[in-house]
N, C-alpha and C. Protein backbone atom coordinates (compact mmCIF):
# COMPACT_ATOMS: atom_id res chain seq x y z
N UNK A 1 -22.07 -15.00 -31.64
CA UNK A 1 -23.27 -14.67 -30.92
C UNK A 1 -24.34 -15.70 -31.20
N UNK A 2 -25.24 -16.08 -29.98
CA UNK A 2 -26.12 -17.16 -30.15
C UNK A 2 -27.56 -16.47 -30.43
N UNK A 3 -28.26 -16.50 -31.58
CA UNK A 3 -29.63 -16.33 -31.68
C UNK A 3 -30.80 -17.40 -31.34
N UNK A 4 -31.75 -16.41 -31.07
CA UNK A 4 -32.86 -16.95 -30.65
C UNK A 4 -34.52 -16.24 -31.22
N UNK A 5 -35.26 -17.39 -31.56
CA UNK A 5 -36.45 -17.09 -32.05
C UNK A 5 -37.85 -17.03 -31.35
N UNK A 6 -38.78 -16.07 -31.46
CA UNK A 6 -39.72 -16.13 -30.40
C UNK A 6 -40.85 -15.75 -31.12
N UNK A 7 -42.21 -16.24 -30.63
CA UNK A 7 -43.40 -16.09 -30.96
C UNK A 7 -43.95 -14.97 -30.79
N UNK A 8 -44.29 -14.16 -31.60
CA UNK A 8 -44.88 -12.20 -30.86
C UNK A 8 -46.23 -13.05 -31.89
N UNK A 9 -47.42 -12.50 -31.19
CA UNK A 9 -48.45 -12.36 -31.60
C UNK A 9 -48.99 -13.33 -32.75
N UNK A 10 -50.16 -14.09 -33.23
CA UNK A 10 -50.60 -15.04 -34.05
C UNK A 10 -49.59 -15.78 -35.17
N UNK A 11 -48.67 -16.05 -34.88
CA UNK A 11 -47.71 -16.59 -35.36
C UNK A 11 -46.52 -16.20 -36.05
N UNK A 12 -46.21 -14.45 -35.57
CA UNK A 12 -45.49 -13.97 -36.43
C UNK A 12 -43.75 -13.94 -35.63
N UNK A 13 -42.66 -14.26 -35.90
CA UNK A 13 -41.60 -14.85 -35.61
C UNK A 13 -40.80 -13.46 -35.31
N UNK A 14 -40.38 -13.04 -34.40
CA UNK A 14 -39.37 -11.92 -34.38
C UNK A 14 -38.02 -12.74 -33.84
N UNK A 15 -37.04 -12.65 -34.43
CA UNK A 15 -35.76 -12.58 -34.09
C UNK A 15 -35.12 -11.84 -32.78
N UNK A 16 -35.04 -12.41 -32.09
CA UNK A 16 -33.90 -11.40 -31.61
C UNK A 16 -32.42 -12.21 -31.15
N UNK A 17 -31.48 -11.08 -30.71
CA UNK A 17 -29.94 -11.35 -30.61
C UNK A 17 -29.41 -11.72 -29.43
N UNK A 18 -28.88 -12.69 -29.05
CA UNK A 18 -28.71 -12.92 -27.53
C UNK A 18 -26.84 -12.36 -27.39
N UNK A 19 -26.25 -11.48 -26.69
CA UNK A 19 -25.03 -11.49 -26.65
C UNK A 19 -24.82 -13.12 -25.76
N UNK A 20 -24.15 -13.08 -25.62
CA UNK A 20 -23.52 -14.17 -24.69
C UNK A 20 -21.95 -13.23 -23.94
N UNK A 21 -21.58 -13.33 -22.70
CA UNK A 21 -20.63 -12.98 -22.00
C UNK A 21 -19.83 -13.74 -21.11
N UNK A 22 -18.29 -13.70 -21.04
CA UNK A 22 -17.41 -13.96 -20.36
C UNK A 22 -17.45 -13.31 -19.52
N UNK A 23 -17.22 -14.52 -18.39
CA UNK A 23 -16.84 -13.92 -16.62
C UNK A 23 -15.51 -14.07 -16.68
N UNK A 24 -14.43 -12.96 -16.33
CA UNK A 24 -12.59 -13.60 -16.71
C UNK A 24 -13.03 -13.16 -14.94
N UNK A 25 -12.49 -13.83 -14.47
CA UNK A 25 -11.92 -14.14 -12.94
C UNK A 25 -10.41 -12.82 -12.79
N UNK A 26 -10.62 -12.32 -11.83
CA UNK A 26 -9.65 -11.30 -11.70
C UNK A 26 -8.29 -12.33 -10.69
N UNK A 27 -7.02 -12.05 -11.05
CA UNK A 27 -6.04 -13.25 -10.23
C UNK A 27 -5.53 -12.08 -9.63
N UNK A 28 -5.04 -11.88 -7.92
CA UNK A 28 -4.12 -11.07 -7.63
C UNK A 28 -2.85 -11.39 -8.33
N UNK A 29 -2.33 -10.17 -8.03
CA UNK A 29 -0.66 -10.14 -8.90
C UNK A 29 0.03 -10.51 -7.70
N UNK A 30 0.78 -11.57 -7.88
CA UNK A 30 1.57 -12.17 -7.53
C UNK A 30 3.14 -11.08 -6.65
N UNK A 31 3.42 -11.51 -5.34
CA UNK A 31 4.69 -10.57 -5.17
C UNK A 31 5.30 -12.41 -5.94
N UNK A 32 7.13 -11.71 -6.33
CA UNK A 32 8.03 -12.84 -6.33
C UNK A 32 9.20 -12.87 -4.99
N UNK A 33 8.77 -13.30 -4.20
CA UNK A 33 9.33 -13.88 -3.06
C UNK A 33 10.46 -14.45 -3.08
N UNK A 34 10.88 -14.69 -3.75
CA UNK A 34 12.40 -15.54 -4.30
C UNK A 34 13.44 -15.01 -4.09
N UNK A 35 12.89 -13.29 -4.52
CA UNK A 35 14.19 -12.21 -4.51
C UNK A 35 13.71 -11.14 -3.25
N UNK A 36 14.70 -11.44 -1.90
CA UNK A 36 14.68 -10.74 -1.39
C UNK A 36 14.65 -9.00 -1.46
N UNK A 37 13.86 -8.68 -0.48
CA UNK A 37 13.93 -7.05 -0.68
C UNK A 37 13.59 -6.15 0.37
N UNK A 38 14.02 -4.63 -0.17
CA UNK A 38 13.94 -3.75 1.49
C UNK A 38 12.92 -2.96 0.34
N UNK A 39 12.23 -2.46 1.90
CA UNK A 39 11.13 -1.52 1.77
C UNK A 39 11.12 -0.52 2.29
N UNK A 40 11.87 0.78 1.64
CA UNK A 40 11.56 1.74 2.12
C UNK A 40 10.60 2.95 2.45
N UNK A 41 10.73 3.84 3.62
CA UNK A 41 9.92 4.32 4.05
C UNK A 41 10.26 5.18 4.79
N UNK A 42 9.37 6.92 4.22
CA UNK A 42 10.23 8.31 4.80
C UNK A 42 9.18 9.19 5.84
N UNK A 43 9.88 9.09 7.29
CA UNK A 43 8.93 10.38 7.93
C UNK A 43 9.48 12.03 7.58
N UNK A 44 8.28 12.61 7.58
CA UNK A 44 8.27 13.82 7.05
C UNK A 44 7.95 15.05 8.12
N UNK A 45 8.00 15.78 8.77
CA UNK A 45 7.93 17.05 9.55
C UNK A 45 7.03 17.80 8.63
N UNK A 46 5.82 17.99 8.68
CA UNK A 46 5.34 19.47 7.73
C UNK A 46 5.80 20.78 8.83
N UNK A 47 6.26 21.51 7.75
CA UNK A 47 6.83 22.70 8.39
C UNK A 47 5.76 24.13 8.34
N UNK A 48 5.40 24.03 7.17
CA UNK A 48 4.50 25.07 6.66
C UNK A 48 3.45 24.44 6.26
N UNK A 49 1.76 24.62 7.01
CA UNK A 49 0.85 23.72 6.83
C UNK A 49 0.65 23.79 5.02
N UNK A 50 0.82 24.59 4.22
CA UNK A 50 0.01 24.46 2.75
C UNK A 50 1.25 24.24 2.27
N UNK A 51 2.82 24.05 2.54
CA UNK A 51 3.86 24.19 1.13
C UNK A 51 4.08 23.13 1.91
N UNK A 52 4.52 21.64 1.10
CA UNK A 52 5.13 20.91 1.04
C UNK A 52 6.65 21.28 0.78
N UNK A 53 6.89 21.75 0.12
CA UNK A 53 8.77 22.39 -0.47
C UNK A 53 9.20 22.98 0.72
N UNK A 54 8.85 23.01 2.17
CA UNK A 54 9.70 23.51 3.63
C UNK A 54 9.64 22.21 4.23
N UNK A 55 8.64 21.47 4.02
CA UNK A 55 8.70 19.95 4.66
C UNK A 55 10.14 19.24 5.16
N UNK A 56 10.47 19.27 6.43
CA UNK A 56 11.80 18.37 6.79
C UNK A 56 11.99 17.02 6.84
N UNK A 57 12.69 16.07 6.32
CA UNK A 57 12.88 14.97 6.25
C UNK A 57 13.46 14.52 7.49
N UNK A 58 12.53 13.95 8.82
CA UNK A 58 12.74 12.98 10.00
C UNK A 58 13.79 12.00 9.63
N UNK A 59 13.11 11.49 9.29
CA UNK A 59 14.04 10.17 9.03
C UNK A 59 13.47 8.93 8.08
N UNK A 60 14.23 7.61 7.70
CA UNK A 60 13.98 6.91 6.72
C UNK A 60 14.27 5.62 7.43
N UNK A 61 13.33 4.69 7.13
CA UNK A 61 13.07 3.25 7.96
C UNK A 61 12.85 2.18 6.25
N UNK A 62 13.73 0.77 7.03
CA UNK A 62 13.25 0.28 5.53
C UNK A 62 12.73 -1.32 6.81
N UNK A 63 11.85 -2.08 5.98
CA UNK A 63 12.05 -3.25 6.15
C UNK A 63 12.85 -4.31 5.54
N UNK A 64 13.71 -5.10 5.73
CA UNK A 64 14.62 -6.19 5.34
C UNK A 64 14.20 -7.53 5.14
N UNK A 65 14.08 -8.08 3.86
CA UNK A 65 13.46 -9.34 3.81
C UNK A 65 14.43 -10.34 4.34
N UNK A 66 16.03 -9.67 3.91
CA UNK A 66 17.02 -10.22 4.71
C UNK A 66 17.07 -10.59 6.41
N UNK A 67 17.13 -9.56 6.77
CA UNK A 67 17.03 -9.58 8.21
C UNK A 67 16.19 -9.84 8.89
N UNK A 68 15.25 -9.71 8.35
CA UNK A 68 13.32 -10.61 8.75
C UNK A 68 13.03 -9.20 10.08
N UNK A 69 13.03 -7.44 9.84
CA UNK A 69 13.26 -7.32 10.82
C UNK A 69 13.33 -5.52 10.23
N UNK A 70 12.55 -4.25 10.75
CA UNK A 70 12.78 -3.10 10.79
C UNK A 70 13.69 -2.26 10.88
N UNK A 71 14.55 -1.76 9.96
CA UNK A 71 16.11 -1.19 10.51
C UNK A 71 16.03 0.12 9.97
N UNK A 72 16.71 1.17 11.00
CA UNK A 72 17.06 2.44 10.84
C UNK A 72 17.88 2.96 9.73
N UNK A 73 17.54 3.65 8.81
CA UNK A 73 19.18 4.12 7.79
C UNK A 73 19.21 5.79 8.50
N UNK A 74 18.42 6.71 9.17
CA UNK A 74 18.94 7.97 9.23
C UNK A 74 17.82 8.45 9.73
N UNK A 75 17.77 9.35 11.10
CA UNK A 75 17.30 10.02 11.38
C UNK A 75 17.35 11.27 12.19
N UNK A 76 17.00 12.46 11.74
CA UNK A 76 17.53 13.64 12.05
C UNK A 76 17.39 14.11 13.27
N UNK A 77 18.08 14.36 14.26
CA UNK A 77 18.06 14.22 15.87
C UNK A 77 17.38 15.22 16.14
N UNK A 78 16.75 15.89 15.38
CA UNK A 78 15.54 17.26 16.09
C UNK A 78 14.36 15.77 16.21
N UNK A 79 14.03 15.34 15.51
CA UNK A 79 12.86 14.67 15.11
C UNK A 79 13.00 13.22 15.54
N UNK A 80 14.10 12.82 15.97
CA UNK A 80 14.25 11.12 16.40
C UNK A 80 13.64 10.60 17.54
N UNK A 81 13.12 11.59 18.25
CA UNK A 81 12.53 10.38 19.47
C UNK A 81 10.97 10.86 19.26
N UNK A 82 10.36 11.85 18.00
CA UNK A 82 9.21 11.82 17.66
C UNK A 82 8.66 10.87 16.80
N UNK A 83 9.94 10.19 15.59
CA UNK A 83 9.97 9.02 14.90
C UNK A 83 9.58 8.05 15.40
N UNK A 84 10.60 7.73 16.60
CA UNK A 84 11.00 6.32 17.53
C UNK A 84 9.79 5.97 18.83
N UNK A 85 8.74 7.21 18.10
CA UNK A 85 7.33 6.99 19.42
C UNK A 85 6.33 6.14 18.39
N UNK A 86 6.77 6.49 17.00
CA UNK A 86 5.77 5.28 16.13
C UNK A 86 6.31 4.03 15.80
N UNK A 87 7.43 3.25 16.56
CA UNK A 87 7.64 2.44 16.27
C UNK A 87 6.81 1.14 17.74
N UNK A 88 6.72 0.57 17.45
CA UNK A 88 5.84 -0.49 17.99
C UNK A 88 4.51 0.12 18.51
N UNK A 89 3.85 0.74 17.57
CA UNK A 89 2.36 1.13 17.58
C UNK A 89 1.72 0.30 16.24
N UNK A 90 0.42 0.08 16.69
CA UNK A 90 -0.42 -0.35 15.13
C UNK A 90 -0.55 0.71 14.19
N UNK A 91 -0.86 0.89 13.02
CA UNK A 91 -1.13 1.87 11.96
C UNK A 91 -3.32 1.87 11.70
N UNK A 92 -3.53 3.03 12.24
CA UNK A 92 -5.00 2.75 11.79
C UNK A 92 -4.68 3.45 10.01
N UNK A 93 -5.65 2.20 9.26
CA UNK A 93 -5.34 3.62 7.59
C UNK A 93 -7.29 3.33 7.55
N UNK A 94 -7.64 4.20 6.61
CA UNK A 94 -8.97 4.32 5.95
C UNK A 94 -9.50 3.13 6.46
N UNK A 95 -10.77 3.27 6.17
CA UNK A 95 -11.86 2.41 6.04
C UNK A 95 -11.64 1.32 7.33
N UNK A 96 -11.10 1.55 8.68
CA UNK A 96 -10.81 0.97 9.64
C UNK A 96 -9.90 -0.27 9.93
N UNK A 97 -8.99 -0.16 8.72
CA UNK A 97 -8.20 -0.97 8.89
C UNK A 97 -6.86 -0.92 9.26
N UNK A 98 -6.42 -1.90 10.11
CA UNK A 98 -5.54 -2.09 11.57
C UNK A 98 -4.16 -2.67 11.42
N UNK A 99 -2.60 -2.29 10.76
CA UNK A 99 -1.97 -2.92 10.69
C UNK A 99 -0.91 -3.23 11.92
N UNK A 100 -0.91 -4.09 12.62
CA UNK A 100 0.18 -4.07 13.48
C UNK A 100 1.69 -4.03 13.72
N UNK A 101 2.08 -3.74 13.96
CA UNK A 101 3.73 -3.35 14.38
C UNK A 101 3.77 -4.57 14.51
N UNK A 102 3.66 -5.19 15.66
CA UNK A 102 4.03 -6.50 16.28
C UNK A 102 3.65 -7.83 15.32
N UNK A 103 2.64 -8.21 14.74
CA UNK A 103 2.34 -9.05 13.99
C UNK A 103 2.65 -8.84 12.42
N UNK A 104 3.08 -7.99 12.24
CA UNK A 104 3.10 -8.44 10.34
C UNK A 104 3.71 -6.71 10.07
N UNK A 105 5.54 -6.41 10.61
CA UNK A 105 6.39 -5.44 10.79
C UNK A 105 6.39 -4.95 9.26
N UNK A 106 6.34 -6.13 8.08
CA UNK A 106 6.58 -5.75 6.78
C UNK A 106 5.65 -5.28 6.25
N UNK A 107 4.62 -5.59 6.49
CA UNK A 107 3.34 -4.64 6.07
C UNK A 107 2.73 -3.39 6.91
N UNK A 108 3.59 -3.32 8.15
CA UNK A 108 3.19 -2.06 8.76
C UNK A 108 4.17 -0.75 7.69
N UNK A 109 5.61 -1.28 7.34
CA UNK A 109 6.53 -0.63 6.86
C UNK A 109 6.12 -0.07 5.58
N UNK A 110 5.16 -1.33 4.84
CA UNK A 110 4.61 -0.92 3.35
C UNK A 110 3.40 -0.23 3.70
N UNK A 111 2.85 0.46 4.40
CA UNK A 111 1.50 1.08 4.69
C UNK A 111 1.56 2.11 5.19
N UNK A 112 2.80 2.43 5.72
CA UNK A 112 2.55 3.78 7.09
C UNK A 112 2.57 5.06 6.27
N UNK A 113 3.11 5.09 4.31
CA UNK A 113 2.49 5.85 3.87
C UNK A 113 0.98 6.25 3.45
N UNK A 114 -0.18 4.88 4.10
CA UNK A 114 -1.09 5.40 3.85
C UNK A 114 -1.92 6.03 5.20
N UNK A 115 -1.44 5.81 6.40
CA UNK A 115 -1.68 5.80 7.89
C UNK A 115 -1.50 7.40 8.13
N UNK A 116 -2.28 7.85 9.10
CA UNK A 116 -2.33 9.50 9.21
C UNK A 116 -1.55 9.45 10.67
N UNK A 117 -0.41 9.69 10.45
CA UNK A 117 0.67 10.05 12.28
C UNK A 117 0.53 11.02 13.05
N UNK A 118 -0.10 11.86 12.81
CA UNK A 118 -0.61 13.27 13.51
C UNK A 118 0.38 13.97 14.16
N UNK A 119 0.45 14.99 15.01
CA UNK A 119 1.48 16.17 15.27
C UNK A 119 2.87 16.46 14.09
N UNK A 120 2.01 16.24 12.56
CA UNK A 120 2.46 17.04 11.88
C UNK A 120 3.56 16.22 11.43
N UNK A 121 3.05 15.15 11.43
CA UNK A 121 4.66 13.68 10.47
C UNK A 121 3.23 13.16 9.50
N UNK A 122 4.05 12.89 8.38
CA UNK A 122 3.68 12.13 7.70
C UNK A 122 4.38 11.12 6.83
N UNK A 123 4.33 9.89 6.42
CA UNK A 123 5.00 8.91 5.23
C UNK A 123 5.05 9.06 4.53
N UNK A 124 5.96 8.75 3.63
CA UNK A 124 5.68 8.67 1.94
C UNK A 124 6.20 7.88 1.49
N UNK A 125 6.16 6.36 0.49
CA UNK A 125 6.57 5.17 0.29
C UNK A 125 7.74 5.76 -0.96
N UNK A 126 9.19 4.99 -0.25
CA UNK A 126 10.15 6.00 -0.70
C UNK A 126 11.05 4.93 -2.08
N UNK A 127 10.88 3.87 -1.49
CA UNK A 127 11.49 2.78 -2.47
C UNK A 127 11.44 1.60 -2.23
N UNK A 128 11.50 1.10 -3.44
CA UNK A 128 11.34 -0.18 -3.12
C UNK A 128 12.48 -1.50 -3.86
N UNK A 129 13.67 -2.13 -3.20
CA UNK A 129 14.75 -2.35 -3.78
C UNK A 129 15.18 -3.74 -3.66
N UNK A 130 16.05 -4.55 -4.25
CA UNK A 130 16.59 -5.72 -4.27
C UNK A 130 17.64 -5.53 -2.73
N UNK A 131 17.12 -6.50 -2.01
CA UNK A 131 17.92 -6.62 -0.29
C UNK A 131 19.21 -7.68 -0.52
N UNK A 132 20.26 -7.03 -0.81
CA UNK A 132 21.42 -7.88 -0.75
C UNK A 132 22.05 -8.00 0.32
N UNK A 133 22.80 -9.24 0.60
CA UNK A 133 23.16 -9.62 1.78
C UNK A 133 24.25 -8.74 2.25
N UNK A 134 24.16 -8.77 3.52
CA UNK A 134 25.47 -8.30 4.23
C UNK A 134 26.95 -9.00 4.11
């Protein structure tokens, strides 16, 4: 700590303590890009507005770092063409922000659990895994 001395009144010397402080620069965390990967992602049916535990599982969408490209693993044919109406739509989430389907598919895929789908679907970010080749 650096001190410093100052004049109070007809010459009498008070001390005081200066902290001194570090600015640490915050770095985003890094993705590693090197190792391909899928991103999964689950639509949900609420069945019973307050119990989650009746909730039906629609179906499950991953993105492919492999395939550069949105692919289906399962979806339950009561609920598949209510799924297949959010696919090439934008995602509005909080605070007005806009992810597009069409421009940037891998980040619509990593977000649509935070995006509100209305008539009673919702996301939930289901996994996230090493994309091995076909």
């Amino acid at each position: 700590m650096a001190s410093k001395t100052t004049t109070v009144k007809k010459g009498v010397k008070k001390k005081e303590t200066v902290k001194s402080t570090e600015v640490l620069e915050e770095k985003p965390i890094e993705e590693d890009t090197s190792i391909p990967k899928r991103y999964y992602a689950q639509f949900w049916k609420k069945v019973q507005p307050r119990d989650s535990r009746f909730d039906e599982l629609a179906g499950t969408i991953y993105w492919s770092d492999v395939k550069q490209k949105i692919l289906v693993e399962g979806l339950n044919n009561v609920y598949s063409s209510d799924v297949e109406a959010y696919f090439g739509n934008s995602l509005q989430l909080p605070h007005g922000v806009v992810v597009s389907y069409a421009e940037t598919p891998k980040e619509w895929v990593r977000n649509l659990h935070l995006a509100e789908l209305g008539h009673n679907f919702y996301a939930t970010q289901y996994q996230e895994m090493v994309d091995e080749t076909e």
